[in-house]
N, C-alpha and C. Protein backbone atom coordinates (compact mmCIF):
# COMPACT_ATOMS: atom_id res chain seq x y z
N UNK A 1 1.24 7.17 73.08
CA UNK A 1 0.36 7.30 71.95
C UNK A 1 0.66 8.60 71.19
N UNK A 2 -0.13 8.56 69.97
CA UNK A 2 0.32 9.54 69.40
C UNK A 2 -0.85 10.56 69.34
N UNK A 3 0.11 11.75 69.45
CA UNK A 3 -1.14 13.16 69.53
C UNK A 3 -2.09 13.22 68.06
N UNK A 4 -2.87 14.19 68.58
CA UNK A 4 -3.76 14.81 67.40
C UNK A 4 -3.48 15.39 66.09
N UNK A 5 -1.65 16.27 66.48
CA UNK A 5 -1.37 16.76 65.17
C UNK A 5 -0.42 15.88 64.94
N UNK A 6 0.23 15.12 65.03
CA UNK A 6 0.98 14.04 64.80
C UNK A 6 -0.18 12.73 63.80
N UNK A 7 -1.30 12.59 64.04
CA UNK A 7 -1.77 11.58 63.02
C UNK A 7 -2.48 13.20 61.86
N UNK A 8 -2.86 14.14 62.30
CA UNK A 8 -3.09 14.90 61.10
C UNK A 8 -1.91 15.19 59.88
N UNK A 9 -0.83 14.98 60.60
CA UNK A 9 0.15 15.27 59.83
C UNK A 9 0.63 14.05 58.97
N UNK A 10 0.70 12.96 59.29
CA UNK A 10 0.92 11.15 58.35
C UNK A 10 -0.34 11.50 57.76
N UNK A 11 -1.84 12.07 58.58
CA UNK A 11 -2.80 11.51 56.98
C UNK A 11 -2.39 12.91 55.88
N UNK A 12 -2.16 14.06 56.21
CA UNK A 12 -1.36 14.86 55.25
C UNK A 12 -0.53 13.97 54.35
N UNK A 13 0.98 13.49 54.76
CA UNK A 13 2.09 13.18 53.89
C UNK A 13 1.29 11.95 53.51
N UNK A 14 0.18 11.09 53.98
CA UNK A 14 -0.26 9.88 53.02
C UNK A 14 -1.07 10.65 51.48
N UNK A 15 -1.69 12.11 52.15
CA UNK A 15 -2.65 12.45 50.60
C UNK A 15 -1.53 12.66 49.85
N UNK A 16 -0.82 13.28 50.17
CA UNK A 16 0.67 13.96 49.60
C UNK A 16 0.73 13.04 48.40
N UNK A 17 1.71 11.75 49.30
CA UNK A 17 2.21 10.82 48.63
C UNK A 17 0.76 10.32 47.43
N UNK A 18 -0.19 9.67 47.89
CA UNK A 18 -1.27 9.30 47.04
C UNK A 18 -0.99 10.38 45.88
N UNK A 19 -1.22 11.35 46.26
CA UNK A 19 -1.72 12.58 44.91
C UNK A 19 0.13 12.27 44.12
N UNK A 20 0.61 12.01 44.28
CA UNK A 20 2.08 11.95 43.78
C UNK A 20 2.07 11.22 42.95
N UNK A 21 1.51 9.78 43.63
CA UNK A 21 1.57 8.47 42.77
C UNK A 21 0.54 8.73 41.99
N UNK A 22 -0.86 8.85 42.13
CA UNK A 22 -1.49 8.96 41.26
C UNK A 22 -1.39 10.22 39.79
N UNK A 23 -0.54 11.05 40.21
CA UNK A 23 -0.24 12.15 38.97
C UNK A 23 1.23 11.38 38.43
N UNK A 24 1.56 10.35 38.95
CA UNK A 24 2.60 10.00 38.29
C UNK A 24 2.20 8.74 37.51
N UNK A 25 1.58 8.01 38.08
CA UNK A 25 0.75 7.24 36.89
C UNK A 25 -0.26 7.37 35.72
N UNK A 26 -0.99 8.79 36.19
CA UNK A 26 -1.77 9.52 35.03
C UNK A 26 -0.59 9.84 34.25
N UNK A 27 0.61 10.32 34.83
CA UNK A 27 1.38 10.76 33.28
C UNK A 27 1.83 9.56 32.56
N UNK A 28 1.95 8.85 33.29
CA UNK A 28 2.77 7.53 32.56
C UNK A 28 1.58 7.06 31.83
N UNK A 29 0.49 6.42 31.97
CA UNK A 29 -0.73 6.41 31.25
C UNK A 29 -0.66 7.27 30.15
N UNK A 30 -0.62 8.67 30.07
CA UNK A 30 -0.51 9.29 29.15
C UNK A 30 0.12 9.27 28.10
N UNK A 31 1.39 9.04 28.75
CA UNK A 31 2.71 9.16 28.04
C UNK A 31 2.76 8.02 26.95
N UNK A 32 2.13 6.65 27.54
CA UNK A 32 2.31 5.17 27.08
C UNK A 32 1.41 5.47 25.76
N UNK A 33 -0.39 6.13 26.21
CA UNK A 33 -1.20 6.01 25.04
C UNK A 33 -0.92 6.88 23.54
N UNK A 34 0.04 8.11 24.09
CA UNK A 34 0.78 8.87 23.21
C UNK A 34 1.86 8.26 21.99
N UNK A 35 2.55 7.31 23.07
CA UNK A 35 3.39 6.77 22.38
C UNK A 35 3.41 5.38 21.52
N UNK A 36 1.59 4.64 21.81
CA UNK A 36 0.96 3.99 20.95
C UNK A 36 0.29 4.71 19.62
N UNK A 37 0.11 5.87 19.96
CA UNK A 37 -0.58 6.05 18.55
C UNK A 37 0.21 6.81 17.72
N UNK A 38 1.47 7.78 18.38
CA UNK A 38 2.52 7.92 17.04
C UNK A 38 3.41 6.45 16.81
N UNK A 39 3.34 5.25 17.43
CA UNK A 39 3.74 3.98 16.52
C UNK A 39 2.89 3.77 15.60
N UNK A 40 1.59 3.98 15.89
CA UNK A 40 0.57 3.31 14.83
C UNK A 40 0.62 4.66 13.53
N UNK A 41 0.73 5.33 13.81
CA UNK A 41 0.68 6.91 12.93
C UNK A 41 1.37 6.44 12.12
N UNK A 42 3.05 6.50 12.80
CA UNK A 42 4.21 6.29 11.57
C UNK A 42 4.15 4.84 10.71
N UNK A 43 3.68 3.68 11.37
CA UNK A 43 3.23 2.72 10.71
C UNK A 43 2.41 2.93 9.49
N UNK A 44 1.54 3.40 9.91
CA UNK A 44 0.26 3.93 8.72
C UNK A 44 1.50 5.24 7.41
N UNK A 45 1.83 5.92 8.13
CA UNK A 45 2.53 6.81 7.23
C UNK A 45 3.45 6.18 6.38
N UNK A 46 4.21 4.44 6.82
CA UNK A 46 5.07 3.94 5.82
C UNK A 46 3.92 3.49 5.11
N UNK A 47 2.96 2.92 5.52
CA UNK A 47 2.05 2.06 4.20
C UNK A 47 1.51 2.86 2.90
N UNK A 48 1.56 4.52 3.80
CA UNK A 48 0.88 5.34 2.68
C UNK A 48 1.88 5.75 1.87
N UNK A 49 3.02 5.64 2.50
CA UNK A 49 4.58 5.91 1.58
C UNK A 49 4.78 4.94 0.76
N UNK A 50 4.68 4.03 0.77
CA UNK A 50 4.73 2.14 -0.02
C UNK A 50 3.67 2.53 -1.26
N UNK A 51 2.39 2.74 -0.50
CA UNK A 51 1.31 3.35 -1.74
C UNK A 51 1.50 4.48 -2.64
N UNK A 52 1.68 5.49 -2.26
CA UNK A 52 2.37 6.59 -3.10
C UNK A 52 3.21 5.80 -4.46
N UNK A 53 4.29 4.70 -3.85
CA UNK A 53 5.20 4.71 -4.69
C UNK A 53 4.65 3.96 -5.32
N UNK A 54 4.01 2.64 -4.76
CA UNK A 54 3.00 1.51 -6.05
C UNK A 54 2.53 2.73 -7.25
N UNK A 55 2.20 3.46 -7.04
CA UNK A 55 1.25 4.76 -7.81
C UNK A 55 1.94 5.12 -8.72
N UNK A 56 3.03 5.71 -8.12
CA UNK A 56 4.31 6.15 -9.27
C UNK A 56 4.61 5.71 -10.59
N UNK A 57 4.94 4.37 -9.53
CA UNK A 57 5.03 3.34 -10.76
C UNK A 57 4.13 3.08 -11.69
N UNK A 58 3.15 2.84 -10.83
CA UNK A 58 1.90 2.47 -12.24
C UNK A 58 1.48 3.57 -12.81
N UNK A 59 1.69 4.87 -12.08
CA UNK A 59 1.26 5.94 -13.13
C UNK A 59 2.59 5.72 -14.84
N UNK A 60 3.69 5.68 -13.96
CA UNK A 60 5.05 5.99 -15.48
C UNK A 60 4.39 5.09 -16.29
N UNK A 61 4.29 3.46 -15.98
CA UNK A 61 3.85 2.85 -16.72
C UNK A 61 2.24 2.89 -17.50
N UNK A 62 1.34 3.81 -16.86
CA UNK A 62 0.47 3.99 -18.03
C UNK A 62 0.92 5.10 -18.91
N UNK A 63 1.99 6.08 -18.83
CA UNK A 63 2.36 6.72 -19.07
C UNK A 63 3.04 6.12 -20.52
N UNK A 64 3.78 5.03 -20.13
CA UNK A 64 4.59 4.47 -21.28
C UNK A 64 2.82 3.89 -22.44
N UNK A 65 2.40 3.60 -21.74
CA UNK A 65 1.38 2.70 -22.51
C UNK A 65 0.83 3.64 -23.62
N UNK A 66 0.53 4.97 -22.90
CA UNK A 66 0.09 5.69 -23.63
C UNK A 66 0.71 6.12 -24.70
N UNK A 67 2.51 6.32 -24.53
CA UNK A 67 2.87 6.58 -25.77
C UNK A 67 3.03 5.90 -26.39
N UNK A 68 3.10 4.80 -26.18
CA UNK A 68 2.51 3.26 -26.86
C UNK A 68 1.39 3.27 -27.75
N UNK A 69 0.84 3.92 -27.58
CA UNK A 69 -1.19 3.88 -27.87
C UNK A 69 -1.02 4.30 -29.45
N UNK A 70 -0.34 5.43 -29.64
CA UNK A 70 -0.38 6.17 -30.70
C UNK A 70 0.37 5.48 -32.05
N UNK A 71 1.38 4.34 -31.00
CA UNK A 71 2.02 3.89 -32.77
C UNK A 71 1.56 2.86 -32.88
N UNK A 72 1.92 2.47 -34.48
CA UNK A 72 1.66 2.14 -35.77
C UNK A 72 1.87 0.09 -34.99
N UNK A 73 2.56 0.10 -34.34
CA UNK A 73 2.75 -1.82 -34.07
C UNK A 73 1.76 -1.60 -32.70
N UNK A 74 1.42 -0.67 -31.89
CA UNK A 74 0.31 -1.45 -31.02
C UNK A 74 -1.05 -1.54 -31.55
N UNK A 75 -1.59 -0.48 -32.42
CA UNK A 75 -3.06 -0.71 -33.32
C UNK A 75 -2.39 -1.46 -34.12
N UNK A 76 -1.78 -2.05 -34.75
CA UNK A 76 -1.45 -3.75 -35.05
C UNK A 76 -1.99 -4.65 -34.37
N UNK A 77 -1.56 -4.88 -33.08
CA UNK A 77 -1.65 -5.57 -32.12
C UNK A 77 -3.00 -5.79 -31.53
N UNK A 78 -2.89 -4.63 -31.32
CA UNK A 78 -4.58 -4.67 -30.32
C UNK A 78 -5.52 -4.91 -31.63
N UNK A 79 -6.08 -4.19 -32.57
CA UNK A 79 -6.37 -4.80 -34.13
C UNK A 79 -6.28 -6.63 -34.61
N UNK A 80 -5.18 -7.31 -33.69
CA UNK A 80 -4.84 -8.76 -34.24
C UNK A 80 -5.43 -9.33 -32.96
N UNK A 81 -5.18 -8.94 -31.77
CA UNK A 81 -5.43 -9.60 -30.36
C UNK A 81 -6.89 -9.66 -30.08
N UNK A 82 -7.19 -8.14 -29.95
CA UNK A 82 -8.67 -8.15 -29.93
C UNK A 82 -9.75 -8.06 -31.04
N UNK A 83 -9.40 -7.49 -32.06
CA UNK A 83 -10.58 -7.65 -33.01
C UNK A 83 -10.44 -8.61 -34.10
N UNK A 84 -9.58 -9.24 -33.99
CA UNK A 84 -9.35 -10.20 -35.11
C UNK A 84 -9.41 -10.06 -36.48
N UNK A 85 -8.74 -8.53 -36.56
CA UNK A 85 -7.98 -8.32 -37.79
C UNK A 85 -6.95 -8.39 -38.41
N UNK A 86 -6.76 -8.56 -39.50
CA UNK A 86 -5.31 -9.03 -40.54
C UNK A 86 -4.93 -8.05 -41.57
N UNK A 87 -4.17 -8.22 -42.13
CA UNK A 87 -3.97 -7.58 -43.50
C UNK A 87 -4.53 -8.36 -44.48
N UNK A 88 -5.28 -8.25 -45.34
CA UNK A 88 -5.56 -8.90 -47.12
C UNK A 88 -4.44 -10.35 -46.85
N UNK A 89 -3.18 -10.06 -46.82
CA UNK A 89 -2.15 -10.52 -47.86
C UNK A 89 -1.43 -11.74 -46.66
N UNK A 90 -2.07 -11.38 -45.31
CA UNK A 90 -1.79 -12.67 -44.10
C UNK A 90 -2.33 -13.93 -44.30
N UNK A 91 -1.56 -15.08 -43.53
CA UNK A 91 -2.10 -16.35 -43.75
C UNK A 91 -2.21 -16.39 -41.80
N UNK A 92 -2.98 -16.68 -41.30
CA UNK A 92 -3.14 -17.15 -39.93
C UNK A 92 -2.53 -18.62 -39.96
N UNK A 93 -1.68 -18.73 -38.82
CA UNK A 93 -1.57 -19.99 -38.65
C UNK A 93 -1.61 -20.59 -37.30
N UNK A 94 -2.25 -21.31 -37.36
CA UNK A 94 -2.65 -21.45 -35.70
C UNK A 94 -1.65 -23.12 -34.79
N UNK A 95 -0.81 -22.86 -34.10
CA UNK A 95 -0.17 -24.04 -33.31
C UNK A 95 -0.47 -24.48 -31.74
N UNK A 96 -0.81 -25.98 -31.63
CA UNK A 96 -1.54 -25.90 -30.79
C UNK A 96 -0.24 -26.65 -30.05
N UNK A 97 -0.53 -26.33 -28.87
CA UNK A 97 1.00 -26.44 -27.62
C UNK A 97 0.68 -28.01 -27.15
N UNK A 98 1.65 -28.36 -26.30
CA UNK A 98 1.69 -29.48 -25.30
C UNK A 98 0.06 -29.49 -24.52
N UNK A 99 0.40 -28.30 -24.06
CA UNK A 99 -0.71 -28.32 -23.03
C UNK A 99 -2.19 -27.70 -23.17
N UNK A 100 -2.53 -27.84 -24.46
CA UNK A 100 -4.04 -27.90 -25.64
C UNK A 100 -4.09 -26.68 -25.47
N UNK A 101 -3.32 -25.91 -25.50
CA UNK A 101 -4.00 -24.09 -25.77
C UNK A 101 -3.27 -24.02 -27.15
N UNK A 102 -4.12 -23.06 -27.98
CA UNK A 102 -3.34 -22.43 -28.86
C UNK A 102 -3.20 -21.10 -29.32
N UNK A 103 -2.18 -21.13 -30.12
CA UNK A 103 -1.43 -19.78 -29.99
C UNK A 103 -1.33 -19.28 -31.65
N UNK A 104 -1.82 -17.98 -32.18
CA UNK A 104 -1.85 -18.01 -33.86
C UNK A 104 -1.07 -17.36 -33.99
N UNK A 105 -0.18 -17.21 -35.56
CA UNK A 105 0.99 -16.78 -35.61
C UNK A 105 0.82 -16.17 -37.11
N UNK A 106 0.95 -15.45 -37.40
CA UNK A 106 0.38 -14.60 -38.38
C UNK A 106 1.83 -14.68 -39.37
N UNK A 107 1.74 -15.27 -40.80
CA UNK A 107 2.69 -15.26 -41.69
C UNK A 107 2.32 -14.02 -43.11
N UNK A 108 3.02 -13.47 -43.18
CA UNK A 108 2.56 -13.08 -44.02
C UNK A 108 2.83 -13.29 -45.76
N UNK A 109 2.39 -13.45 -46.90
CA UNK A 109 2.54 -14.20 -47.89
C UNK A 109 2.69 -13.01 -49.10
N UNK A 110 3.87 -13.62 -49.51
CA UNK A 110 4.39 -12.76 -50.34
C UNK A 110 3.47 -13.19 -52.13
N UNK A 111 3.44 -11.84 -52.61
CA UNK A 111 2.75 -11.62 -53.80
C UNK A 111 3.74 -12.09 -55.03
């Protein structure tokens, strides 16, 4: 049989081992939940990179709009589209499509 310090010593190398495995699975645990949330991080960081650039874009393009705003053929336009103004000297002419919408086409008539 086996002596007294002979089983003190296996339940020693069993805490040993236990405390081993268990600090080696706390790190791996660790390590795993670490390395879920910088996937999800950098994920999130391309979507906000994707957004940034949607932005860009639509900023240049209100950008264009705006210098748009100031001339002389878009207050035409917006003037004909939305307020349904003409010049004196226009004839409206209105053509109606295949598919029953219609569309007006502004001639203008010489003096």
């Amino acid at each position: 049989m086996m002596n007294e310090k002979t089983k003190r010593l296996i339940k020693r190398r069993m805490l040993i081992a236990l405390a081993i495995v268990a600090t080696l699975l706390f790190t791996a645990y660790i390590y795993l939940t670490n390395a879920i949330k910088i996937y999800e991080l950098d994920q999130q960081k391309i979507q906000i990179a994707q957004q940034i650039e949607n932005e860009k874009i639509r900023s240049n393009q209100l950008d264009e709009q705006v210098k748009q705003m100031g001339s002389k053929n878009y207050v035409e336009n917006f003037a004909r589209k939305y307020l349904g103004l003409y010049y004196p000297n226009e004839t409206i002419v209105i053509v109606e499509n295949q598919d029953n919408t219609a569309e007006s086409d502004v001639k203008t008539v010489g003096q």
